[in-house]
N, C-alpha and C. Protein backbone atom coordinates (compact mmCIF):
# COMPACT_ATOMS: atom_id res chain seq x y z
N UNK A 1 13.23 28.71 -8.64
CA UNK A 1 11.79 28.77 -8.75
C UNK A 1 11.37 28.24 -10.11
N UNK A 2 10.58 27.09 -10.43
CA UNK A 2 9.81 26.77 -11.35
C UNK A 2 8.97 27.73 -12.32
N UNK A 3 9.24 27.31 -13.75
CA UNK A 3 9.06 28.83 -14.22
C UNK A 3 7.71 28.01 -14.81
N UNK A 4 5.95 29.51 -14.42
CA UNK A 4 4.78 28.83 -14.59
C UNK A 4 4.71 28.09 -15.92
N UNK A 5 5.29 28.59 -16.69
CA UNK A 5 4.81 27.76 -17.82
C UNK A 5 4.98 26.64 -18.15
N UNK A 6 6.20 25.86 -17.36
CA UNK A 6 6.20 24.34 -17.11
C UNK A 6 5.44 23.77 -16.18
N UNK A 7 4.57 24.64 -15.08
CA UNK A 7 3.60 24.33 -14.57
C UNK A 7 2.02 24.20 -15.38
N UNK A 8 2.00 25.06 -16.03
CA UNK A 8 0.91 25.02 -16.80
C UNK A 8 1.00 24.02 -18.16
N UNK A 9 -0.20 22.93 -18.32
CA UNK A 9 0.50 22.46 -19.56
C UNK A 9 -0.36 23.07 -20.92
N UNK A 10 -0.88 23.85 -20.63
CA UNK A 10 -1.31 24.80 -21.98
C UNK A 10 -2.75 26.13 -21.48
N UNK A 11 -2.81 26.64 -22.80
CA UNK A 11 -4.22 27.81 -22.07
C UNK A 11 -4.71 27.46 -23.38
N UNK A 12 -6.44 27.38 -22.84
CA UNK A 12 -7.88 26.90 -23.52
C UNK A 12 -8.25 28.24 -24.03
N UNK A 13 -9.35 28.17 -24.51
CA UNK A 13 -10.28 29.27 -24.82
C UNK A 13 -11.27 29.65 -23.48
N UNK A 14 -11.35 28.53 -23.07
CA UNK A 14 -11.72 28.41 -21.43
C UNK A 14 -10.81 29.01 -20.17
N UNK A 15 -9.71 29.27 -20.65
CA UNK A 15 -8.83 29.80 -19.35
C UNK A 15 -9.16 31.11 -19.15
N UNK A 16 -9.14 31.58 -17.78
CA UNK A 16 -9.46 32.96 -17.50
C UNK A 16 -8.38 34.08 -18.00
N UNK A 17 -8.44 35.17 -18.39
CA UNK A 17 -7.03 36.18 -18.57
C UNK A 17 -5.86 35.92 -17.86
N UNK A 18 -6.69 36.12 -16.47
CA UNK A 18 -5.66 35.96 -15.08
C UNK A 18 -4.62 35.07 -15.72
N UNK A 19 -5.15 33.38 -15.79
CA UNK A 19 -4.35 32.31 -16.33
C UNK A 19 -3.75 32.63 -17.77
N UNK A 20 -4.03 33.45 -18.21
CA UNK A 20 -3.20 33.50 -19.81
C UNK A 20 -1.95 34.06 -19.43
N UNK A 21 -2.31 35.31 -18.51
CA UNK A 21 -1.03 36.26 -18.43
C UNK A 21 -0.21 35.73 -17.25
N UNK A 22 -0.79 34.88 -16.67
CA UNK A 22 0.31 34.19 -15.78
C UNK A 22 1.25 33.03 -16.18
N UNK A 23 0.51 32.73 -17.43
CA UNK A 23 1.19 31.39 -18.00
C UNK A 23 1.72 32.11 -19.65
N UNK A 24 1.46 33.02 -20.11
CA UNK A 24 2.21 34.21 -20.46
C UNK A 24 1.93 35.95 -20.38
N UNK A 25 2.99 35.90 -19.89
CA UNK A 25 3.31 37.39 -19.43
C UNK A 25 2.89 38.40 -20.62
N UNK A 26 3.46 38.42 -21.82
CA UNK A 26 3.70 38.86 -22.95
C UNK A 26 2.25 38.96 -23.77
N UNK A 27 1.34 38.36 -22.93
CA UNK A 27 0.39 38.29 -23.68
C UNK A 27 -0.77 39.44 -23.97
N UNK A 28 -0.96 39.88 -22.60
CA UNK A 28 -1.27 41.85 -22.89
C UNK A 28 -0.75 42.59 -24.11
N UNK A 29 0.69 42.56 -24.57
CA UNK A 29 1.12 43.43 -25.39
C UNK A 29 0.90 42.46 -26.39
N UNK A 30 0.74 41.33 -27.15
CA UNK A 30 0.57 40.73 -27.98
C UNK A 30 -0.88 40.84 -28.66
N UNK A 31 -1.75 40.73 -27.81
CA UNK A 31 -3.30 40.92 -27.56
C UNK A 31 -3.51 42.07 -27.96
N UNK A 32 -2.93 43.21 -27.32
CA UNK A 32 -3.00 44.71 -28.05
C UNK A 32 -2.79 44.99 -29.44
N UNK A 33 -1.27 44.54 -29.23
CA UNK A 33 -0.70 44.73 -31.02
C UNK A 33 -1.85 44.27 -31.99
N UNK A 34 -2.04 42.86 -31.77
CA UNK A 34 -2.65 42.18 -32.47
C UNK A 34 -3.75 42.35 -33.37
N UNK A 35 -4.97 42.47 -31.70
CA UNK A 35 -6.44 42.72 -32.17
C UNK A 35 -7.17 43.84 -31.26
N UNK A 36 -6.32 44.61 -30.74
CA UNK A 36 -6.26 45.82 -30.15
C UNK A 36 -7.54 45.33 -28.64
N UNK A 37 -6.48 44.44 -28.13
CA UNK A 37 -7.20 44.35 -26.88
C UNK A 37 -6.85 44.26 -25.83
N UNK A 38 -7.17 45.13 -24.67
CA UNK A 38 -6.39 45.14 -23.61
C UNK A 38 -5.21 46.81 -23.38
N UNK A 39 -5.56 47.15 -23.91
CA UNK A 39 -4.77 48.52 -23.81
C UNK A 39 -4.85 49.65 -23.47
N UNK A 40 -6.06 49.66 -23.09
CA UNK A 40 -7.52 50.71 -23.29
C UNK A 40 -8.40 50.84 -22.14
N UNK A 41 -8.68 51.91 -22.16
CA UNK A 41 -10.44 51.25 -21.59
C UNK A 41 -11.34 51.20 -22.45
N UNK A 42 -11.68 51.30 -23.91
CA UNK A 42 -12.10 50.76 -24.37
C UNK A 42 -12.14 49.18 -24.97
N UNK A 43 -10.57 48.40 -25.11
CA UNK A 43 -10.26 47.54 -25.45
C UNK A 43 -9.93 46.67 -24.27
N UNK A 44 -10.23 47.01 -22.90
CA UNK A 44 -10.07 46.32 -21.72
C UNK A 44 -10.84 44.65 -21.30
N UNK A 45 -10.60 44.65 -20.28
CA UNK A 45 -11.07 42.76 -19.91
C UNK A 45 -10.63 42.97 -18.50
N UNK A 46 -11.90 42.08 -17.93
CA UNK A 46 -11.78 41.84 -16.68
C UNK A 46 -10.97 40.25 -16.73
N UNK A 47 -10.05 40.32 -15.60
CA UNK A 47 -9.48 39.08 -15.77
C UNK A 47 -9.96 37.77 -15.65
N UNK A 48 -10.84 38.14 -14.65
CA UNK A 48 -12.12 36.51 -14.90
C UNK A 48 -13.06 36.23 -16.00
N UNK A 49 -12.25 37.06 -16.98
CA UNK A 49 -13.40 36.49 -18.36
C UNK A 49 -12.43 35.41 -18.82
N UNK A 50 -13.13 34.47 -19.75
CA UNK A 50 -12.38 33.49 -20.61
C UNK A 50 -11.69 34.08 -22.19
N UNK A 51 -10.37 33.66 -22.05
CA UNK A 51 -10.34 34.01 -23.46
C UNK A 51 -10.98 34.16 -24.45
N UNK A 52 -12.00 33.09 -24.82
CA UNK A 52 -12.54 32.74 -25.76
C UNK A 52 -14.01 34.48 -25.56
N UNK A 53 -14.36 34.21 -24.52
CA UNK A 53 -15.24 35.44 -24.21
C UNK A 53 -14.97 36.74 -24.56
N UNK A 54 -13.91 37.18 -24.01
CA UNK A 54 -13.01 38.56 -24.32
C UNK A 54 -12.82 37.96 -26.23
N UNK A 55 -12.79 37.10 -26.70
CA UNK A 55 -12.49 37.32 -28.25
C UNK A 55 -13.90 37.44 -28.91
N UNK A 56 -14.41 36.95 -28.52
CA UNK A 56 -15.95 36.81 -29.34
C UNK A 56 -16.65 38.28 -28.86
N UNK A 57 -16.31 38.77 -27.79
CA UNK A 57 -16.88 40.03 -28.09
C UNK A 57 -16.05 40.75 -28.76
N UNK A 58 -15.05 40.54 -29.18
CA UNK A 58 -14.21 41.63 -30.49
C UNK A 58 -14.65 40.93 -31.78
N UNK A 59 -15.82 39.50 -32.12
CA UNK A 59 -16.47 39.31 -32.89
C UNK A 59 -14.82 38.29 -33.53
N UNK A 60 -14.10 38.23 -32.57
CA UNK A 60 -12.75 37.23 -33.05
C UNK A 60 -13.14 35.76 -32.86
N UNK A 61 -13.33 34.88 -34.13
CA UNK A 61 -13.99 33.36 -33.61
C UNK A 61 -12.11 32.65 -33.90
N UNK A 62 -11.76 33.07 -34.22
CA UNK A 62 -10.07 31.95 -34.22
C UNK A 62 -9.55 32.06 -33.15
N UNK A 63 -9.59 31.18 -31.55
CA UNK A 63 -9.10 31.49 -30.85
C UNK A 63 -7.59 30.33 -30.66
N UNK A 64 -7.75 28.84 -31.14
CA UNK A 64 -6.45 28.37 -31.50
C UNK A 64 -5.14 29.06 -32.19
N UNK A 65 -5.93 29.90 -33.50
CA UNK A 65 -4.91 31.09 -33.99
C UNK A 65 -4.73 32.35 -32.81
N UNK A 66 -5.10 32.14 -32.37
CA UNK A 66 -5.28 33.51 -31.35
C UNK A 66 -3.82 33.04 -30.21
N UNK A 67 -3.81 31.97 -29.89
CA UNK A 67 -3.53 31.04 -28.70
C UNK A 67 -1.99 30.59 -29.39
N UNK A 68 -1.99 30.55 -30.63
CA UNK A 68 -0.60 29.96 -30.68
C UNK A 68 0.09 31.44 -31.24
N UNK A 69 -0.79 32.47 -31.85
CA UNK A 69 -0.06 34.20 -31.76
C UNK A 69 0.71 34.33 -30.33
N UNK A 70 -0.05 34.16 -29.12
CA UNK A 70 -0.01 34.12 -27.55
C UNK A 70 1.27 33.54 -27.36
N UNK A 71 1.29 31.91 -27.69
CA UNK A 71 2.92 31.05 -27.64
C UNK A 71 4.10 31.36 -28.57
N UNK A 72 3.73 32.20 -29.67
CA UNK A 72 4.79 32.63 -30.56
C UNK A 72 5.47 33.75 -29.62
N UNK A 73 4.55 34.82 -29.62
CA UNK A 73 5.44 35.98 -29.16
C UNK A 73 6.08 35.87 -27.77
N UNK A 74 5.08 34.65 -26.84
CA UNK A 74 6.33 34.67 -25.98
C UNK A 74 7.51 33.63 -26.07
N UNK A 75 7.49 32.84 -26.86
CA UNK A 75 9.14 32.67 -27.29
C UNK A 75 9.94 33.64 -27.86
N UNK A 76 9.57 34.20 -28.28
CA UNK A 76 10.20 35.39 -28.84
C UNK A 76 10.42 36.23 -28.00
N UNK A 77 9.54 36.71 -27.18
CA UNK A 77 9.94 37.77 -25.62
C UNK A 77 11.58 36.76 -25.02
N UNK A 78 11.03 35.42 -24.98
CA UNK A 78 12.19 34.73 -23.97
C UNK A 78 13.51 35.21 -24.37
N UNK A 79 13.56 35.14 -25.76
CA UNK A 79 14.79 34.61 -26.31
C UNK A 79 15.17 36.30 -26.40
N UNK A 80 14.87 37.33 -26.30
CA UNK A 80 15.30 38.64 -26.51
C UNK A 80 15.40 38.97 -24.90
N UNK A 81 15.30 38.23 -23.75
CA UNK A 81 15.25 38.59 -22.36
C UNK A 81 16.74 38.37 -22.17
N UNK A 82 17.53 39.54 -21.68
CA UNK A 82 19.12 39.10 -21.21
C UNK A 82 18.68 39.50 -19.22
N UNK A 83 19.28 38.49 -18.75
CA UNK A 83 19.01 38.91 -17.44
C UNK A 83 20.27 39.94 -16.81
N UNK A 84 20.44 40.34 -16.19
CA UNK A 84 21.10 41.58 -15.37
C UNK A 84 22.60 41.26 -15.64
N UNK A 85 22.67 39.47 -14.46
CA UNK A 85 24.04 39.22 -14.76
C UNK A 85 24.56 38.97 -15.93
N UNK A 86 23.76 38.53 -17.29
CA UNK A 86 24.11 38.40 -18.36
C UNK A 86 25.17 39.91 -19.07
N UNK A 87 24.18 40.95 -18.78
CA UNK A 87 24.56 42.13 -18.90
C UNK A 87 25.85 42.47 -18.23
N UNK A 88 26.07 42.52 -17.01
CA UNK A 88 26.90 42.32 -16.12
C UNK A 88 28.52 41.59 -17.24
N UNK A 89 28.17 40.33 -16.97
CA UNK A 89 29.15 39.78 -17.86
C UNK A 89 29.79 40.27 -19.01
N UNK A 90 28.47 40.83 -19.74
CA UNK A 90 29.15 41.18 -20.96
C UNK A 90 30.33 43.02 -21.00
N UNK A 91 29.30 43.35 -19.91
CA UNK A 91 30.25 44.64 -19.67
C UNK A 91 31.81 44.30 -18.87
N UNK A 92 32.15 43.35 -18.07
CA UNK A 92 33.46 42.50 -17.62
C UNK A 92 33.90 42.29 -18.60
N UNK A 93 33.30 41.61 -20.08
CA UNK A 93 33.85 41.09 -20.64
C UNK A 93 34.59 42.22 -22.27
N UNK A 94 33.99 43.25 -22.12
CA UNK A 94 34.50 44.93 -22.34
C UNK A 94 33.89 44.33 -24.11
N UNK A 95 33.50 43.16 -24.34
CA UNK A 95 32.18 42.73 -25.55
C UNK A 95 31.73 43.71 -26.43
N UNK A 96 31.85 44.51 -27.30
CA UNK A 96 31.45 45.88 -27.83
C UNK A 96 29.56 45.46 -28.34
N UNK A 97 28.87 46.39 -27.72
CA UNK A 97 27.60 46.12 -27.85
C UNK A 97 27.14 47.68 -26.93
N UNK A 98 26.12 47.97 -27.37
CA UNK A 98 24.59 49.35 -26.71
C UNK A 98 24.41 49.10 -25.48
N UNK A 99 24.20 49.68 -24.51
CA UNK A 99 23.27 49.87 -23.57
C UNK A 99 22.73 50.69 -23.57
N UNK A 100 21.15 50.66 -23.81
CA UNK A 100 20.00 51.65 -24.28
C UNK A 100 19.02 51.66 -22.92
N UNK A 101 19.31 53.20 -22.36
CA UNK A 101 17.92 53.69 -21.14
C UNK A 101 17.18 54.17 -21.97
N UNK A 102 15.52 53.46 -21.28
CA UNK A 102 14.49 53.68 -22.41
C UNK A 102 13.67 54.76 -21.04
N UNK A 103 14.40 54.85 -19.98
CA UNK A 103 13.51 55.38 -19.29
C UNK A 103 13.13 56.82 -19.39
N UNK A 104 12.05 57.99 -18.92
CA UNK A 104 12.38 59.14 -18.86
C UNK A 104 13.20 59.83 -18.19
N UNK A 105 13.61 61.29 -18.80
CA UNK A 105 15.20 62.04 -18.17
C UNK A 105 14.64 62.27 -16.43
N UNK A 106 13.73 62.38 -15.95
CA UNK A 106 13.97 62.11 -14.59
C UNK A 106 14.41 61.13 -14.07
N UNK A 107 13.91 60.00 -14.61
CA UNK A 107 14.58 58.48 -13.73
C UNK A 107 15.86 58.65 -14.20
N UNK A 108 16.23 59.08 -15.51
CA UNK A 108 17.88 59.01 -15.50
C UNK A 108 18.74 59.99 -14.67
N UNK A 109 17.87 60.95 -14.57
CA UNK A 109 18.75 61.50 -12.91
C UNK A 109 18.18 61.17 -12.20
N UNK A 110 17.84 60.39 -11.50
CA UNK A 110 17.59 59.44 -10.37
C UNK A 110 18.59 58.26 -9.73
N UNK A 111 18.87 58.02 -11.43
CA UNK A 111 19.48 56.49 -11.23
C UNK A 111 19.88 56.14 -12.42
N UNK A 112 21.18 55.65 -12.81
CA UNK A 112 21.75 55.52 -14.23
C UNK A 112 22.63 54.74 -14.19
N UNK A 113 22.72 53.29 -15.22
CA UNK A 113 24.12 53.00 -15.36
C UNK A 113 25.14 53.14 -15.91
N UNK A 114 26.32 53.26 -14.98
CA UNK A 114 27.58 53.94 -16.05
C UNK A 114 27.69 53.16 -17.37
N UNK A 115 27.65 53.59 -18.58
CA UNK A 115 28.31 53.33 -19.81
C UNK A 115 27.12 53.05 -20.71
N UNK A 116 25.61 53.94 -19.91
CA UNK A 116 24.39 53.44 -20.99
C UNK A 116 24.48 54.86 -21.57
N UNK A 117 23.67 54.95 -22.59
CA UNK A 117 23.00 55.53 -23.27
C UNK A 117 21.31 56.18 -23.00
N UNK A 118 21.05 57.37 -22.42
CA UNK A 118 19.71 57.46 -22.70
C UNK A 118 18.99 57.52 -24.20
N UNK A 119 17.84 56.77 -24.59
CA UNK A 119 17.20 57.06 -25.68
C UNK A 119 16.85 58.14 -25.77
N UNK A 120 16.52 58.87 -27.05
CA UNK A 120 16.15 59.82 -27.42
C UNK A 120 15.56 60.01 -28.78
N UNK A 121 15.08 60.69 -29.21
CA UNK A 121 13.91 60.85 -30.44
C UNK A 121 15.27 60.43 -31.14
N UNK A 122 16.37 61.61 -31.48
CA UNK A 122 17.49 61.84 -32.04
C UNK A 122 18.45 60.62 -32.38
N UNK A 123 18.63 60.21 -30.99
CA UNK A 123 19.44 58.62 -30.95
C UNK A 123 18.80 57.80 -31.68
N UNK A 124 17.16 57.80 -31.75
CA UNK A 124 16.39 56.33 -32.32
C UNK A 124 16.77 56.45 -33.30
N UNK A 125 16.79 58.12 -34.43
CA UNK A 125 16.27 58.30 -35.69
C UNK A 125 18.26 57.76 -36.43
N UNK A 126 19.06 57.71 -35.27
CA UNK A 126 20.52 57.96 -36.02
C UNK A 126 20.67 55.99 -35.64
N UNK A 127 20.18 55.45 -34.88
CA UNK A 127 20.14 54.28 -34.49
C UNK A 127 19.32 53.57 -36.03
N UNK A 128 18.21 53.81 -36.30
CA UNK A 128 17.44 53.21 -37.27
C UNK A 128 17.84 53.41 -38.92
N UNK A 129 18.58 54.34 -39.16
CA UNK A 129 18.89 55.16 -40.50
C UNK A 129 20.09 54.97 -40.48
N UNK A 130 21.30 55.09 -39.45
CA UNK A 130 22.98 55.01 -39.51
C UNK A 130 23.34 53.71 -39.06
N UNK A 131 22.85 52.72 -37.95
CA UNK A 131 23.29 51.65 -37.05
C UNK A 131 23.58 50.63 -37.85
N UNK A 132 24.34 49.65 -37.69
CA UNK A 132 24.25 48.09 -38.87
C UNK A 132 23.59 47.19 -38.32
N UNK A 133 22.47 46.78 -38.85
CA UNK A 133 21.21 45.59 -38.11
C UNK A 133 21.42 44.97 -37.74
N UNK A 134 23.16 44.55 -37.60
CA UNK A 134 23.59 43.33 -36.41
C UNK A 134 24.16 44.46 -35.19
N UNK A 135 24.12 45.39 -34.80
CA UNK A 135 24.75 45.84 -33.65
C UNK A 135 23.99 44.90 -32.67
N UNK A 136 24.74 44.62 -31.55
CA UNK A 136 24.39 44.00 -30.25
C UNK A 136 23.45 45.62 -29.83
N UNK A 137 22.25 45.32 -28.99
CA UNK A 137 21.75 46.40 -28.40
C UNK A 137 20.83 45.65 -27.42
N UNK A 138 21.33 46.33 -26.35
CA UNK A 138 20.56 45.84 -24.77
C UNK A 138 19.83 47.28 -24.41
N UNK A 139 18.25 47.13 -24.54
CA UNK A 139 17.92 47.82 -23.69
C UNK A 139 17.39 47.28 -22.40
N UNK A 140 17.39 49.20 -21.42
CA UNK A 140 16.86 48.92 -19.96
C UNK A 140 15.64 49.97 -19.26
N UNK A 141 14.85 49.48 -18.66
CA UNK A 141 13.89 50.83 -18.10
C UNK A 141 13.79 50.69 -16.61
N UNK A 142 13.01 50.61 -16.12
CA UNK A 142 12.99 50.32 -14.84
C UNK A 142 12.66 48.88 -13.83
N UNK A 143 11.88 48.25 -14.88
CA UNK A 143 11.31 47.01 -14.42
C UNK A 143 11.14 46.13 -15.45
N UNK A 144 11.89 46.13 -16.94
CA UNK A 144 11.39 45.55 -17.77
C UNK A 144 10.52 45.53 -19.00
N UNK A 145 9.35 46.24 -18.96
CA UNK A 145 8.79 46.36 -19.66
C UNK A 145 8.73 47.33 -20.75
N UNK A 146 9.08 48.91 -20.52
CA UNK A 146 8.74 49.55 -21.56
C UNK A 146 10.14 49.15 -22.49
N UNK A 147 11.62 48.39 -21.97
CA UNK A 147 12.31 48.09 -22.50
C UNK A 147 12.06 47.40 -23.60
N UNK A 148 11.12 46.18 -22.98
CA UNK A 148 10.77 44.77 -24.08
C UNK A 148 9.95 46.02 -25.48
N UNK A 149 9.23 46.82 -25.11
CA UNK A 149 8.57 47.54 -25.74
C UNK A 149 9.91 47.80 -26.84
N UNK A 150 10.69 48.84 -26.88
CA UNK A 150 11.59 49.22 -27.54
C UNK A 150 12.36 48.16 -28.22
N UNK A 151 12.72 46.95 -27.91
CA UNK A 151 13.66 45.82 -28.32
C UNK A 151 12.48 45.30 -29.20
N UNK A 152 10.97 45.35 -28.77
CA UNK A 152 10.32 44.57 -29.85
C UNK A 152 10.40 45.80 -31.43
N UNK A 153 10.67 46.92 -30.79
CA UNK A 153 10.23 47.95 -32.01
C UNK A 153 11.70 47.76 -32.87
N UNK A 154 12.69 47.98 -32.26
CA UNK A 154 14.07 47.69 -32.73
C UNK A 154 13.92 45.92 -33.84
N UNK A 155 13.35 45.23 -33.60
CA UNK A 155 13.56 44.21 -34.09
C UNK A 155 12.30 44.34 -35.36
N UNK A 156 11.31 44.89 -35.18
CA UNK A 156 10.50 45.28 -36.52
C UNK A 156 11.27 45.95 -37.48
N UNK A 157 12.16 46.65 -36.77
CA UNK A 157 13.18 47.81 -37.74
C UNK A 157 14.01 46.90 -38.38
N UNK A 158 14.03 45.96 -38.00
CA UNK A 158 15.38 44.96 -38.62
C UNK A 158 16.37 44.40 -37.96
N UNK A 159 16.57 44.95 -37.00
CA UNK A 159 17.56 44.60 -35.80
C UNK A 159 17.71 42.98 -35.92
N UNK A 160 18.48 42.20 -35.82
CA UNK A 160 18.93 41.35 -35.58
C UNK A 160 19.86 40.75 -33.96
N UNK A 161 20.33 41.68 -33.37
CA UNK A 161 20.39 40.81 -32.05
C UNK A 161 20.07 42.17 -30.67
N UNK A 162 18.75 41.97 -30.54
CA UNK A 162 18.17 43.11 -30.00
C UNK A 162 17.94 42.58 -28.44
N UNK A 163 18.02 43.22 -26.94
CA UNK A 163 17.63 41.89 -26.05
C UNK A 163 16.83 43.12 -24.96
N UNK A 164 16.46 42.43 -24.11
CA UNK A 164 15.45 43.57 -23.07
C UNK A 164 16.08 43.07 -21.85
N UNK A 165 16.53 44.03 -20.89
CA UNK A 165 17.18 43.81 -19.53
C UNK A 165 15.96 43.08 -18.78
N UNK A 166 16.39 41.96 -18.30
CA UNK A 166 14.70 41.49 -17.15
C UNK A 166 15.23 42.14 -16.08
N UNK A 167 14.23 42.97 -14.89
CA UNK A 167 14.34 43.10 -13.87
C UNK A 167 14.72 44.95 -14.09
N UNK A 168 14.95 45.43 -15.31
CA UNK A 168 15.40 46.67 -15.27
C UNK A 168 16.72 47.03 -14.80
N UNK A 169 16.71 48.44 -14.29
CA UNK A 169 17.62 48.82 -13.59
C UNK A 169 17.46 49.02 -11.89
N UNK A 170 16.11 48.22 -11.42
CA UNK A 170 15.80 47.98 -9.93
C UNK A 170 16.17 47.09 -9.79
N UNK A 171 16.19 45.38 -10.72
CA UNK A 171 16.97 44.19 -10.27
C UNK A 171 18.53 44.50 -10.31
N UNK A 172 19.26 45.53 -11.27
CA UNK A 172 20.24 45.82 -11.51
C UNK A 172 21.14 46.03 -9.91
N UNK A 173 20.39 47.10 -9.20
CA UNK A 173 20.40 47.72 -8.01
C UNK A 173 20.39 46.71 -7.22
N UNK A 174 19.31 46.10 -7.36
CA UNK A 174 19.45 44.44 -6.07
C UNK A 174 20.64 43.69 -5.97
N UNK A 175 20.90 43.54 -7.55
CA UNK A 175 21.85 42.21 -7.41
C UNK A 175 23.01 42.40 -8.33
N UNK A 176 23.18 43.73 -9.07
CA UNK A 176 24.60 43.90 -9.23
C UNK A 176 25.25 45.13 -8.70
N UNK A 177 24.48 45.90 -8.59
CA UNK A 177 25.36 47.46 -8.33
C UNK A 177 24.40 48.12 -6.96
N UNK A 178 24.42 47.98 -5.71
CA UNK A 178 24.06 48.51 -5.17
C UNK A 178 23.84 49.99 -4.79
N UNK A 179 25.25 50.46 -5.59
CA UNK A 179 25.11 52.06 -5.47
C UNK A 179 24.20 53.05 -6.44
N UNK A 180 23.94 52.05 -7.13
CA UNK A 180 22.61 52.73 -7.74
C UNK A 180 21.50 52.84 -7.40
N UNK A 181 20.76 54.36 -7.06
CA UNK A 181 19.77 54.23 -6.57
C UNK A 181 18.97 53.62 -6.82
N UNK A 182 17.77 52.72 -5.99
CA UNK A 182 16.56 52.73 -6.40
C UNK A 182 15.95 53.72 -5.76
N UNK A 183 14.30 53.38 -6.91
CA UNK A 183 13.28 54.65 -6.72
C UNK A 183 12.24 54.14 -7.27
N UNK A 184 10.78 54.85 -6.78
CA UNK A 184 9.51 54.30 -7.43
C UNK A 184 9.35 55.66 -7.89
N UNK A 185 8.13 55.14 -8.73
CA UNK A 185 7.46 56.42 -9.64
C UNK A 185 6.10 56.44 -8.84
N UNK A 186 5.85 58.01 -8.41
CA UNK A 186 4.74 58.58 -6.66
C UNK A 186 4.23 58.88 -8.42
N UNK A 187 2.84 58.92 -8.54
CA UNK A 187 1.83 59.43 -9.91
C UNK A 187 1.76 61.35 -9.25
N UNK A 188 1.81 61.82 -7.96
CA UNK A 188 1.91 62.97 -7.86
C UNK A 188 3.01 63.80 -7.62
N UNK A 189 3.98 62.85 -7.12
CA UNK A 189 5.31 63.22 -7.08
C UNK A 189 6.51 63.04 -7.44
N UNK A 190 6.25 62.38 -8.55
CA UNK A 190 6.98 62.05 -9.69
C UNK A 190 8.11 60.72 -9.45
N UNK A 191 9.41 61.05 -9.81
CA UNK A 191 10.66 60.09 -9.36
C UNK A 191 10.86 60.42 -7.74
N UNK A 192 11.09 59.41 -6.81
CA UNK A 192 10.96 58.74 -5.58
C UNK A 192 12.45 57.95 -5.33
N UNK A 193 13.75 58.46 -5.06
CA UNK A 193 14.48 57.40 -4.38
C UNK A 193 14.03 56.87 -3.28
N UNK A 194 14.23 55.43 -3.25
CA UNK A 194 13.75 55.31 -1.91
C UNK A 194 14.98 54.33 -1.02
């Protein structure tokens, strides 16, 4: 599959959200960090507004600076993305490096891979204060994201080769280890094998 961003050959001040975050993903959490937009319901956007619109009502007139913040961080997302089989490999390859679950202790009894690590307040504080800023460290959550979250925080800390599982530990389940459960998260009934 053609990845959009070689479909797209750039985003305007004119492009709708929709088109930012489809032509980068990364750009919600960048947008947040940034200029605190999009995170919220106060800092929210409908996706058919134009970039340039959603900035000028945060009274933001640099939207070229705005736009190449947008193309920085997602090269930077790319290059910290290890995909499943990557992971895969490196555990075959017995490679000494972290595997960090960023998920909560229900999903980790739900569903866990052998030889990770759950995070913990405790682990971060002995990870950030004891660890050597080159340890290899892969984190994983469920789908990706709150991982990238943690690998971006790990790499503010200093980290040097920090990476985010794509696909979580549900692509994990698809396409390397079937015996791991999958499960969704029910908002009333919490962790869900399904």
């Amino acid at each position: 599959m053609e990845d959009k961003r070689k479909m797209t050959k750039c985003i305007s001040g004119q492009s709708s959200m929709q088109e930012v975050l489809d032509c980068y993903p990364s750009a919600q959490r960048t947008l947040h960090k940034e200029y605190h937009i999009g995170g919220c319901s106060k800092c929210g956007f409908d996706v058919s507004d134009t970039l340039e619109a959603v900035l000028l009502s945060r009274k933001i007139t640099d939207v070229d600076g705005v736009i190449t913040k947008i193309k920085d961080a997602d090269d930077i997302q790319r290059q910290m993305t290890i995909s499943v089989e990557e992971v895969n490999k490196l555990m075959q390859s017995n490679e000494n490096f972290h595997l960090i679950d960023v998920r909560e202790t229900e999903e980790w009894s739900a569903a866990n891979i052998e030889g990770s690590q759950l995070l913990t307040r405790e682990l971060v504080k002995e990870m950030v204060t004891d660890w050597s800023k080159d340890e290899k460290i892969v984190f994983f959550c469920h789908t990706g994201n709150r991982s990238m979250e943690a690998a971006s925080y790990f790499i503010e800390q200093g980290f040097t080769s920090v990476h985010s599982m794509d696909g979580g530990i549900d692509l994990w389940s698809r396409k390397i280890d079937p015996a791991v459960p999958q499960y969704k998260i029910d908002q009333f009934m919490g962790v869900v094998t399904v």
